[in-house]
N, C-alpha and C. Protein backbone atom coordinates (compact mmCIF):
# COMPACT_ATOMS: atom_id res chain seq x y z
N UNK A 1 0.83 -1.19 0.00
CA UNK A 1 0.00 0.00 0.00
C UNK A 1 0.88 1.25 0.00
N UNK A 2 1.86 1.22 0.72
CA UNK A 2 2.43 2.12 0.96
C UNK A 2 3.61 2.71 -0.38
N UNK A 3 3.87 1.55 -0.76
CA UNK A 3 4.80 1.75 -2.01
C UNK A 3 3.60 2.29 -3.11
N UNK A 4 2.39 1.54 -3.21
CA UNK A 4 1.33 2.33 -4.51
C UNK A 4 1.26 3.95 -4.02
N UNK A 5 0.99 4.16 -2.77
CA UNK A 5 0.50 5.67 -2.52
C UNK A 5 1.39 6.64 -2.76
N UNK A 6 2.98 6.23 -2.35
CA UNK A 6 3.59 7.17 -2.27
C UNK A 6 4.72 7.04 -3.75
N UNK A 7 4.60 5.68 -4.57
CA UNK A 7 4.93 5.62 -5.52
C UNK A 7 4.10 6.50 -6.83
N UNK A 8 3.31 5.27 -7.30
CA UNK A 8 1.99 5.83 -8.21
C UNK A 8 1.66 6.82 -7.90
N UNK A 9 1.04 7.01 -6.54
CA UNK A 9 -0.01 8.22 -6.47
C UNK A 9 0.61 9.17 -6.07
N UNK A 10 2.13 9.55 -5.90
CA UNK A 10 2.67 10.87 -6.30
C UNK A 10 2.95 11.11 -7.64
N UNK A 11 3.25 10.07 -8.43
CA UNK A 11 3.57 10.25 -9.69
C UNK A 11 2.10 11.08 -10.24
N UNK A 12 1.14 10.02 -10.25
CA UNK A 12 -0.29 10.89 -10.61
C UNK A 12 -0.43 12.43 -10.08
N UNK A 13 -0.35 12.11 -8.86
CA UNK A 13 -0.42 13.85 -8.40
C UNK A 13 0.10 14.60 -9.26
N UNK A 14 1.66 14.43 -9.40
CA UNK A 14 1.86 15.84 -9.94
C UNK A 14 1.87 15.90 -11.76
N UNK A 15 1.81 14.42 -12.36
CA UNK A 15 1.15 14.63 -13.85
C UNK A 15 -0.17 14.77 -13.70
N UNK A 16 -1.14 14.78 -12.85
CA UNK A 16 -2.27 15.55 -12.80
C UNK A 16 -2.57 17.57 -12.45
N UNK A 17 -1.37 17.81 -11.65
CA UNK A 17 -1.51 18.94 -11.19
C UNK A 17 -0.94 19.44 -12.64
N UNK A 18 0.26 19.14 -13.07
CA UNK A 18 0.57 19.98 -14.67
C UNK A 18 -0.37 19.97 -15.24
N UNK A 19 -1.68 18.62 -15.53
CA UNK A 19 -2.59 18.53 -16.42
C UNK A 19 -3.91 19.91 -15.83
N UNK A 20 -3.41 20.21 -14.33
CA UNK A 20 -4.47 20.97 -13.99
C UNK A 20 -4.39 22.17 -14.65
N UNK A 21 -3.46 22.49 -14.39
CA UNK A 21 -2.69 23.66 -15.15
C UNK A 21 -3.11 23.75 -16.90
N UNK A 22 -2.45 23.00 -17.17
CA UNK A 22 -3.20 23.06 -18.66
C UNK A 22 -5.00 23.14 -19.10
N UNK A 23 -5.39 22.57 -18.14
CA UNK A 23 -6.78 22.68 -17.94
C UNK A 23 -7.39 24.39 -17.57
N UNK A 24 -6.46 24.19 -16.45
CA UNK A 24 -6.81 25.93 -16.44
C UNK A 24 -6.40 26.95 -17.91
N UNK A 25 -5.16 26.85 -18.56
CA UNK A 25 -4.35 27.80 -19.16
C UNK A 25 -5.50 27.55 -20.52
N UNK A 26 -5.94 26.47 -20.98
CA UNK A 26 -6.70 26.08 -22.39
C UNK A 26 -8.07 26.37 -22.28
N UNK A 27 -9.10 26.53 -21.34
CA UNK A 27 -10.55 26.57 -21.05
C UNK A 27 -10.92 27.84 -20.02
N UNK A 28 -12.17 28.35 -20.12
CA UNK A 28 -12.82 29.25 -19.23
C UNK A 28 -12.55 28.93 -17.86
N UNK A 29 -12.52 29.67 -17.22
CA UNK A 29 -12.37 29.21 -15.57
C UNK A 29 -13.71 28.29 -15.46
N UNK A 30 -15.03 28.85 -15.68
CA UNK A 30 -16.08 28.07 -15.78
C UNK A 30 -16.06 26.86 -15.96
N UNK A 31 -15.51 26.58 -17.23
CA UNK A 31 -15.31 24.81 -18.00
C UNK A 31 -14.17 24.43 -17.00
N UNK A 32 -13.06 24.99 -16.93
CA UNK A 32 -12.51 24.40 -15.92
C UNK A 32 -13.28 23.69 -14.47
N UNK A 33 -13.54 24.25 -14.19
CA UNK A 33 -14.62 24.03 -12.48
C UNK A 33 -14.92 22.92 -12.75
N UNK A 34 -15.83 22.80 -14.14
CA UNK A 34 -16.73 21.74 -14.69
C UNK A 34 -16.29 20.46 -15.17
N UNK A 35 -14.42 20.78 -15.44
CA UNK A 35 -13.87 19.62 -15.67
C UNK A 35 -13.39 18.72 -14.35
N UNK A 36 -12.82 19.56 -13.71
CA UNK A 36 -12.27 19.62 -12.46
C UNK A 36 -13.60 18.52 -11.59
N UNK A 37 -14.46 19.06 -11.85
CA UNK A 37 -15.73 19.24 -10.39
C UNK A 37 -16.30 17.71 -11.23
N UNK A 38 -16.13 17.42 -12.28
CA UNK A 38 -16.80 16.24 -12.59
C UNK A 38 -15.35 15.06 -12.69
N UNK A 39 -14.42 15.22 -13.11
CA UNK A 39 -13.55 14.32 -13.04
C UNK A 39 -13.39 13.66 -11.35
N UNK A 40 -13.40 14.52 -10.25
CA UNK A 40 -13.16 14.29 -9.22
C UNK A 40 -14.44 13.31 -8.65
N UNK A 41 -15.38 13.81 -8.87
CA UNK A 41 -16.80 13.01 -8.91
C UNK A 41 -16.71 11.73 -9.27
N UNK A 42 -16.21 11.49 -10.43
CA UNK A 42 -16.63 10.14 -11.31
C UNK A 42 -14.99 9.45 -10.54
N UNK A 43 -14.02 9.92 -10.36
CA UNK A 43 -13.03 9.14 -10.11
C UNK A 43 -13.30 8.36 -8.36
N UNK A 44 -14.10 8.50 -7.94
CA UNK A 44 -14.60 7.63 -7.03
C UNK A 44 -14.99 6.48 -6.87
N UNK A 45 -15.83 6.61 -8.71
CA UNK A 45 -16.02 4.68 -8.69
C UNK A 45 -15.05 3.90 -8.96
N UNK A 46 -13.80 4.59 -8.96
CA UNK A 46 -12.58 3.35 -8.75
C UNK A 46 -12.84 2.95 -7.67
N UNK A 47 -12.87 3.54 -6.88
CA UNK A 47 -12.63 2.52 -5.52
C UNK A 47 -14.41 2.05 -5.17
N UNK A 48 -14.96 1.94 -5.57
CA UNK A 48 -16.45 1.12 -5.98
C UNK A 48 -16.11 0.13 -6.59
N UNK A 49 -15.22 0.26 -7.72
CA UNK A 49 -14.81 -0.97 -8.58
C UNK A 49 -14.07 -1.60 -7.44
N UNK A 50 -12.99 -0.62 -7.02
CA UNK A 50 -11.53 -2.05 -5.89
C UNK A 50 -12.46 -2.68 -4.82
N UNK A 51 -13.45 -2.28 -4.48
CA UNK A 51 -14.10 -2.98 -3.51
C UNK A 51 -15.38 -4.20 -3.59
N UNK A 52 -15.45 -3.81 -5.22
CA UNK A 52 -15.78 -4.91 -5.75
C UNK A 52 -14.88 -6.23 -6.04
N UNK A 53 -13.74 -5.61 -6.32
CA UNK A 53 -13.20 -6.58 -7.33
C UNK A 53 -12.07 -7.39 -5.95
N UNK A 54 -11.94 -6.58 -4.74
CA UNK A 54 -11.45 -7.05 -3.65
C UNK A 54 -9.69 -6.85 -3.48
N UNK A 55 -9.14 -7.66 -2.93
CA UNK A 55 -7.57 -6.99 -2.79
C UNK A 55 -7.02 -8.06 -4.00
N UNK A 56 -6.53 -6.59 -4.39
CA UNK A 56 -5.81 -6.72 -6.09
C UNK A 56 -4.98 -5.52 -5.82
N UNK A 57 -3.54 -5.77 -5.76
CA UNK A 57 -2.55 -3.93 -5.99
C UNK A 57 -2.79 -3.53 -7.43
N UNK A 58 -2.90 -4.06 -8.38
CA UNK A 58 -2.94 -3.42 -9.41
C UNK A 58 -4.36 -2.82 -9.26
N UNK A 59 -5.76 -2.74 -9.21
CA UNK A 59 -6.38 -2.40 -9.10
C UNK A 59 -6.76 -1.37 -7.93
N UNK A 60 -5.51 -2.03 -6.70
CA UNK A 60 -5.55 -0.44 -5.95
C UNK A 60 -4.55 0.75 -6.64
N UNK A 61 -3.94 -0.24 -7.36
CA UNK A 61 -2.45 1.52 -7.93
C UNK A 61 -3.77 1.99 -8.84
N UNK A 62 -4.55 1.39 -9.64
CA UNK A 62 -5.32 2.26 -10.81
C UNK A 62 -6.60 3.03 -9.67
N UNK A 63 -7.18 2.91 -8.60
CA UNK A 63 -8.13 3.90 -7.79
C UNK A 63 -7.26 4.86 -7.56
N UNK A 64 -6.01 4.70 -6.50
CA UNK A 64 -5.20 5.59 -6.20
C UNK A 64 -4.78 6.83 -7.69
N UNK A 65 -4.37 5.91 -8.28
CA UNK A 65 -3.78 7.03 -9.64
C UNK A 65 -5.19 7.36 -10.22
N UNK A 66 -5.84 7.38 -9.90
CA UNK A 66 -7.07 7.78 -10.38
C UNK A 66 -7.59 9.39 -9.51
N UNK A 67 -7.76 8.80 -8.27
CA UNK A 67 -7.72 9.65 -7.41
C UNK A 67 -7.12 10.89 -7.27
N UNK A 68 -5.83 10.20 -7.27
CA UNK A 68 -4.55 11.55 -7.19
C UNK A 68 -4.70 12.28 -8.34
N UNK A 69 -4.77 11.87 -9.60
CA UNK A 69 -4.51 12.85 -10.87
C UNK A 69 -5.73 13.40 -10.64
N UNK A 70 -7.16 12.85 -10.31
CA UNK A 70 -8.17 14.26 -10.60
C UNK A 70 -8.20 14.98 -9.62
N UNK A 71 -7.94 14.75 -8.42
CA UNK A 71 -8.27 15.32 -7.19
C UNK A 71 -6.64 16.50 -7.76
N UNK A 72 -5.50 15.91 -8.40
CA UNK A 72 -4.40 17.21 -8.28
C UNK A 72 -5.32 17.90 -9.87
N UNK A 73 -5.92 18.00 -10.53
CA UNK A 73 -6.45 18.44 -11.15
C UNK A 73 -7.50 19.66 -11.06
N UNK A 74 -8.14 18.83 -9.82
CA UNK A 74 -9.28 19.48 -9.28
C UNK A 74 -8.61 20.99 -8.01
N UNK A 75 -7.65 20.64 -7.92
CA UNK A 75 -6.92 21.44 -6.64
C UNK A 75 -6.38 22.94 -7.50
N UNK A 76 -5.53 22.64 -8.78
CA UNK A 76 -5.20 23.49 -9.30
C UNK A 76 -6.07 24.53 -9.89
N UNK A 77 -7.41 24.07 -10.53
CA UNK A 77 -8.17 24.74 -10.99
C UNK A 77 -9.01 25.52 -9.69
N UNK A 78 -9.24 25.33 -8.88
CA UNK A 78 -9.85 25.83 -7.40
C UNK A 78 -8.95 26.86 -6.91
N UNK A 79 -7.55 26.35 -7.10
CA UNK A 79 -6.72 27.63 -6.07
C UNK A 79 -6.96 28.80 -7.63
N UNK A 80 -6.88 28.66 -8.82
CA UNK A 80 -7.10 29.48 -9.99
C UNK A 80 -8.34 30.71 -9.70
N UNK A 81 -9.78 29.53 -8.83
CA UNK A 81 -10.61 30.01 -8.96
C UNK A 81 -10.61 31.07 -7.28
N UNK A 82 -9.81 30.48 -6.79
CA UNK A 82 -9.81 31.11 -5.14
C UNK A 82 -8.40 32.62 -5.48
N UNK A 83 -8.12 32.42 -6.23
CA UNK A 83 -7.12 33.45 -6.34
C UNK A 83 -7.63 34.44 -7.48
N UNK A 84 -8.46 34.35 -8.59
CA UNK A 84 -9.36 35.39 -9.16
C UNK A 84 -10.37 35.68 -7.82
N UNK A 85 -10.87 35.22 -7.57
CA UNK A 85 -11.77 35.75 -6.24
C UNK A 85 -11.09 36.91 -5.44
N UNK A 86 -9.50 36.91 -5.13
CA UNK A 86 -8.73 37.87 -4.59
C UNK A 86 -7.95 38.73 -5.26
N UNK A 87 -9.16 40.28 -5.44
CA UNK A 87 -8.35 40.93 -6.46
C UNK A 87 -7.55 42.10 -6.14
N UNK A 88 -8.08 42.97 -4.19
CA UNK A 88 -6.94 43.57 -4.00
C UNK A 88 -5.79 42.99 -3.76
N UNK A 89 -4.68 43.53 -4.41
CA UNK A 89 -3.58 43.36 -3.69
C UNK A 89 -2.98 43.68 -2.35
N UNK A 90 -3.60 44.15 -1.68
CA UNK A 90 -3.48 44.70 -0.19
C UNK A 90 -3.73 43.63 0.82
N UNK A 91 -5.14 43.27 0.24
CA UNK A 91 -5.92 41.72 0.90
C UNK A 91 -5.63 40.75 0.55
N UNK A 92 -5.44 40.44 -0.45
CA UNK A 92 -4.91 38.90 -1.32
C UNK A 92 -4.82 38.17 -0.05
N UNK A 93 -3.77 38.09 0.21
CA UNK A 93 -3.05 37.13 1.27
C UNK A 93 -4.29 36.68 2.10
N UNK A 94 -5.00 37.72 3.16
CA UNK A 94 -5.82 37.54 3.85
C UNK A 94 -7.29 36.83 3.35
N UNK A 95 -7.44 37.47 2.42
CA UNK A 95 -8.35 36.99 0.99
C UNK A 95 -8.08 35.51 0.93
N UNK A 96 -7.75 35.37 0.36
CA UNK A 96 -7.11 33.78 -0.08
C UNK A 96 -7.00 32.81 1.27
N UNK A 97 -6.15 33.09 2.27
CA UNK A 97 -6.18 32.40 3.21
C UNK A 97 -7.53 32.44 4.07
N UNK A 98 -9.07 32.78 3.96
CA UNK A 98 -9.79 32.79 4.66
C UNK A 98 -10.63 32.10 4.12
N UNK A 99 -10.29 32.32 2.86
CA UNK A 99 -11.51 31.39 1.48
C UNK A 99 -10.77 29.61 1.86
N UNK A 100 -9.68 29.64 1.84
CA UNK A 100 -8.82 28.03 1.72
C UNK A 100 -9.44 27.37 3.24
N UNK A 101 -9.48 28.42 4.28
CA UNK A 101 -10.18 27.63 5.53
C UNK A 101 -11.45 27.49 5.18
N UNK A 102 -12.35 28.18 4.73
CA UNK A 102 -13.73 27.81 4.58
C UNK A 102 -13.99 26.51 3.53
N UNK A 103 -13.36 26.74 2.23
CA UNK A 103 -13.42 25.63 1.77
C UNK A 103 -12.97 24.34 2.70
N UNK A 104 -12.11 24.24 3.08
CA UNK A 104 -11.45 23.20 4.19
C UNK A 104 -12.82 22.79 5.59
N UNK A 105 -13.65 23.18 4.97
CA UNK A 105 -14.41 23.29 6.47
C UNK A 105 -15.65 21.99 6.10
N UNK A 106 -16.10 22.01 4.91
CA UNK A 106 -17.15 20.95 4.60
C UNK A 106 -15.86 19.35 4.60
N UNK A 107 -14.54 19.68 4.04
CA UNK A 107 -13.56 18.29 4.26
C UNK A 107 -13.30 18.06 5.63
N UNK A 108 -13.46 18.71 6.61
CA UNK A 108 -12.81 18.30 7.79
C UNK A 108 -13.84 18.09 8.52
N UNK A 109 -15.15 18.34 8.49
CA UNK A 109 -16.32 18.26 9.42
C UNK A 109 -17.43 17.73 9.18
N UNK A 110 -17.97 17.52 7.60
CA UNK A 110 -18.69 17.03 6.96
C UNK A 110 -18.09 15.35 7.13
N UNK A 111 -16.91 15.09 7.04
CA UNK A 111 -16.34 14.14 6.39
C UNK A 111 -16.43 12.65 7.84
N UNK A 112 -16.52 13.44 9.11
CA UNK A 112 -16.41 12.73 10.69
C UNK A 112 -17.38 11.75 10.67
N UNK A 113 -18.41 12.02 9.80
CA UNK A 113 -19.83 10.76 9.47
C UNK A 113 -19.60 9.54 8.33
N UNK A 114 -18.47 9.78 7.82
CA UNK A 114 -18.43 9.10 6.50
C UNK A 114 -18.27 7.39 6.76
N UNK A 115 -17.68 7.44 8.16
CA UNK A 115 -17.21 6.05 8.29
C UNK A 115 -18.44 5.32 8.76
N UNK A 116 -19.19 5.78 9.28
CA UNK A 116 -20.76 5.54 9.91
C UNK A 116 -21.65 5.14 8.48
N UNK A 117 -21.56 6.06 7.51
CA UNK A 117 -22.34 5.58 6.07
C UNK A 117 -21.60 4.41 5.79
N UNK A 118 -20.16 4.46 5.46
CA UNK A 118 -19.47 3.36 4.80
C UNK A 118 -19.81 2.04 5.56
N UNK A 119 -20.26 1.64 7.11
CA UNK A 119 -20.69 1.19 7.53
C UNK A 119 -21.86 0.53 7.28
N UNK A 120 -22.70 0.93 7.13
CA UNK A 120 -24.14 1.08 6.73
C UNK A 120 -24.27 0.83 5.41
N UNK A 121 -23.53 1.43 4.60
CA UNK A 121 -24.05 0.74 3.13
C UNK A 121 -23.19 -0.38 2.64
N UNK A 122 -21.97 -0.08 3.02
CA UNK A 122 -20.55 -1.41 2.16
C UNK A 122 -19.90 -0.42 1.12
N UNK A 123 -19.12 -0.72 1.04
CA UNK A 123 -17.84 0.25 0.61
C UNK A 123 -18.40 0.79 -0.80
N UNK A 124 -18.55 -0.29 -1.91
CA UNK A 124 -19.61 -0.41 -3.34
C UNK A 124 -20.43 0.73 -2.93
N UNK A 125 -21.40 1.02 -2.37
CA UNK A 125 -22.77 1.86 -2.32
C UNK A 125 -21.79 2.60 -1.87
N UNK A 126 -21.24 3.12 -0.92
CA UNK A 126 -20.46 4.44 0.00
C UNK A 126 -19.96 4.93 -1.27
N UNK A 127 -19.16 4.77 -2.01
CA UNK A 127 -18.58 5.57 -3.13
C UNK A 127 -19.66 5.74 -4.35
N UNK A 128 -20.40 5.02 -4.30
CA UNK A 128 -21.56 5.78 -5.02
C UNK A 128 -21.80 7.13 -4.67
N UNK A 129 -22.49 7.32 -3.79
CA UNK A 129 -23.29 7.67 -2.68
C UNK A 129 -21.96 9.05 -2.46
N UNK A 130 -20.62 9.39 -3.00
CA UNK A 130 -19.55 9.79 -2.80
C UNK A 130 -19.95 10.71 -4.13
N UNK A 131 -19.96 10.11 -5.18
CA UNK A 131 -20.12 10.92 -6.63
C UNK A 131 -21.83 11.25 -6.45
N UNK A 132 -22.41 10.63 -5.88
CA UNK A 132 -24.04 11.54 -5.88
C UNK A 132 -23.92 12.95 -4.47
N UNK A 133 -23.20 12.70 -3.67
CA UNK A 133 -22.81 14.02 -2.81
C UNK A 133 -22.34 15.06 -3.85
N UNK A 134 -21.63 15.07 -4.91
CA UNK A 134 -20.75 15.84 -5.86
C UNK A 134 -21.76 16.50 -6.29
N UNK A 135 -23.13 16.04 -6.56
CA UNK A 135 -24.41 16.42 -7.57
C UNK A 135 -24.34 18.31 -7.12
N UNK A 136 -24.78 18.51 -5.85
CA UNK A 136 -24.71 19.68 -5.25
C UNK A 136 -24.06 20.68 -5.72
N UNK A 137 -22.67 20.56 -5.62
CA UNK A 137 -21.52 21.35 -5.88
C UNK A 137 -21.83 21.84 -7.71
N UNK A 138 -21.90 20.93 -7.96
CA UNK A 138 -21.94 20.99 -9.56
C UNK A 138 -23.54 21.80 -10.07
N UNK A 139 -24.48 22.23 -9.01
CA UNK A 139 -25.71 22.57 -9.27
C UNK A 139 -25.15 23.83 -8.81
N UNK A 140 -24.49 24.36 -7.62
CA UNK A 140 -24.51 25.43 -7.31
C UNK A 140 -23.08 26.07 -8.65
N UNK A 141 -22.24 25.41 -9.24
CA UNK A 141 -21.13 26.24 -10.58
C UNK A 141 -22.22 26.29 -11.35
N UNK A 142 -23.01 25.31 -11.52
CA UNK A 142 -23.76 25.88 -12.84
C UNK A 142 -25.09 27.34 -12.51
N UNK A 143 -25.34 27.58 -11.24
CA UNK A 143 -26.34 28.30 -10.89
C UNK A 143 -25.60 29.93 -10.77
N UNK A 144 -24.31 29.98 -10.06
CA UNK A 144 -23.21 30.68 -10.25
C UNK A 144 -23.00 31.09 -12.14
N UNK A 145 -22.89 30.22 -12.75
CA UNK A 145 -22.54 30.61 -14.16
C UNK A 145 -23.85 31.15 -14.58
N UNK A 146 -24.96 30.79 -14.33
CA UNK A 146 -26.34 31.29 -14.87
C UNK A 146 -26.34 32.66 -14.13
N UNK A 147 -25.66 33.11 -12.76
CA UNK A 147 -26.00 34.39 -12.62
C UNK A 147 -25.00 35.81 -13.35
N UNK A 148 -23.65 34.94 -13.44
CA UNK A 148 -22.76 35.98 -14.42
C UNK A 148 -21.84 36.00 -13.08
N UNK A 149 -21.52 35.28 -12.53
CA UNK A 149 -20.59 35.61 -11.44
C UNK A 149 -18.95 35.51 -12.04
N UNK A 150 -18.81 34.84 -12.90
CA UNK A 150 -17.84 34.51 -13.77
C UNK A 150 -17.36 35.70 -14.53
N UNK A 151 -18.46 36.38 -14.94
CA UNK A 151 -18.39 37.51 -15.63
C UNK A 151 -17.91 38.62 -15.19
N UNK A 152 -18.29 38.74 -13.63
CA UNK A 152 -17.66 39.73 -12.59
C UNK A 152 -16.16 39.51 -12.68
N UNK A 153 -15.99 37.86 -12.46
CA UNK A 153 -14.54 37.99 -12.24
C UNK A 153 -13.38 38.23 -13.54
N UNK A 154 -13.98 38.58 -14.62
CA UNK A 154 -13.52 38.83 -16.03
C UNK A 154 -12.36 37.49 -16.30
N UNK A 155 -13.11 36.43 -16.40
CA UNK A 155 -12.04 35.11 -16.38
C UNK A 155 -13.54 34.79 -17.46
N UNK A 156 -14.15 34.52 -17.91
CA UNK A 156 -15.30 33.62 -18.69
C UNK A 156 -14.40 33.20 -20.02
N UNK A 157 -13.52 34.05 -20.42
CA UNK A 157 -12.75 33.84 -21.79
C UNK A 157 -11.17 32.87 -21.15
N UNK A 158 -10.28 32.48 -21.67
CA UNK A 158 -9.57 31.88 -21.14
C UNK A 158 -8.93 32.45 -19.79
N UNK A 159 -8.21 31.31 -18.57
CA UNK A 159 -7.88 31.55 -17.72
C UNK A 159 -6.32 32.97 -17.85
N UNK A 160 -6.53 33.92 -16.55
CA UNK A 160 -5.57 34.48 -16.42
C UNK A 160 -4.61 34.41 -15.15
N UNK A 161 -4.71 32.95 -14.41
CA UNK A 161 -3.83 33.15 -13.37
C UNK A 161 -3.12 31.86 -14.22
């Protein structure tokens, strides 16, 4: 386990975080979100599949590298979107670091129940049940893009961080 996580799934990390990057530098901040916010979603039913398919390393290196590349995917395009959000330069710093705790706040507190579901349903349904939690997030970028909030932040045309 330990050789896949810190083997593979650093490797993924950071050919996912360059890929984030390119994701950001080629698409709207918008489409970004949308790539970002759905890759991270769907890369969950790997480990729906490994818990189907039971202990197999090759099948845990492909959840893990699965994981890591969208989740470093998903990270790059967010700090993109948390750093257009901060446009004095005076505040930035403070800006930015208050947005990164709030986001941090549904992962660290939301997350204390998860082992109680995974319990309750079996690992298979829990990671379902993982990409249908995602549904939300992805209702409120698209409700955000329907109001022009994107537009405020003059990013709708390709990314500028």
């Amino acid at each position: 386990y330990a050789a896949i996580v810190k083997g593979v799934g650093l490797a993924a990390t950071l050919i996912g975080g360059f890929a984030g990057g390119y994701v950001a530098r080629a698409w709207s901040l918008p489409a970004s979100l949308w790539i970002g916010g759905i890759l991270q979603a769907i890369a969950n039913l790997a480990f729906s599949w490994l818990a189907l398919v039971g202990v197999n390393q090759w099948a845990l290196a492909l959840a893990i590298t699965a994981e890591n590349f969208t989740s470093a995917i998903g990270t790059v395009i967010f700090v993109a979107y948390l750093s257009a959000l901060c446009k004095n330069p005076l505040h930035t710093a403070t800006q930015y670091a208050l947005l990164t705790a709030l986001a941090a706040v549904g992962r660290t507190y939301l997350s204390s129940g998860a082992g109680y579901v995974a319990k309750a349903t079996g690992w298979p349904l829990f990671f379902i049940i993982c990409v249908l939690v995602a549904i939300p997030s992805l209702v409120l970028l698209g409700w955000l893009q329907r109001r022009g909030h994107f537009d405020g932040l003059g990013l709708n045309g390709r990314s500028k961080t």
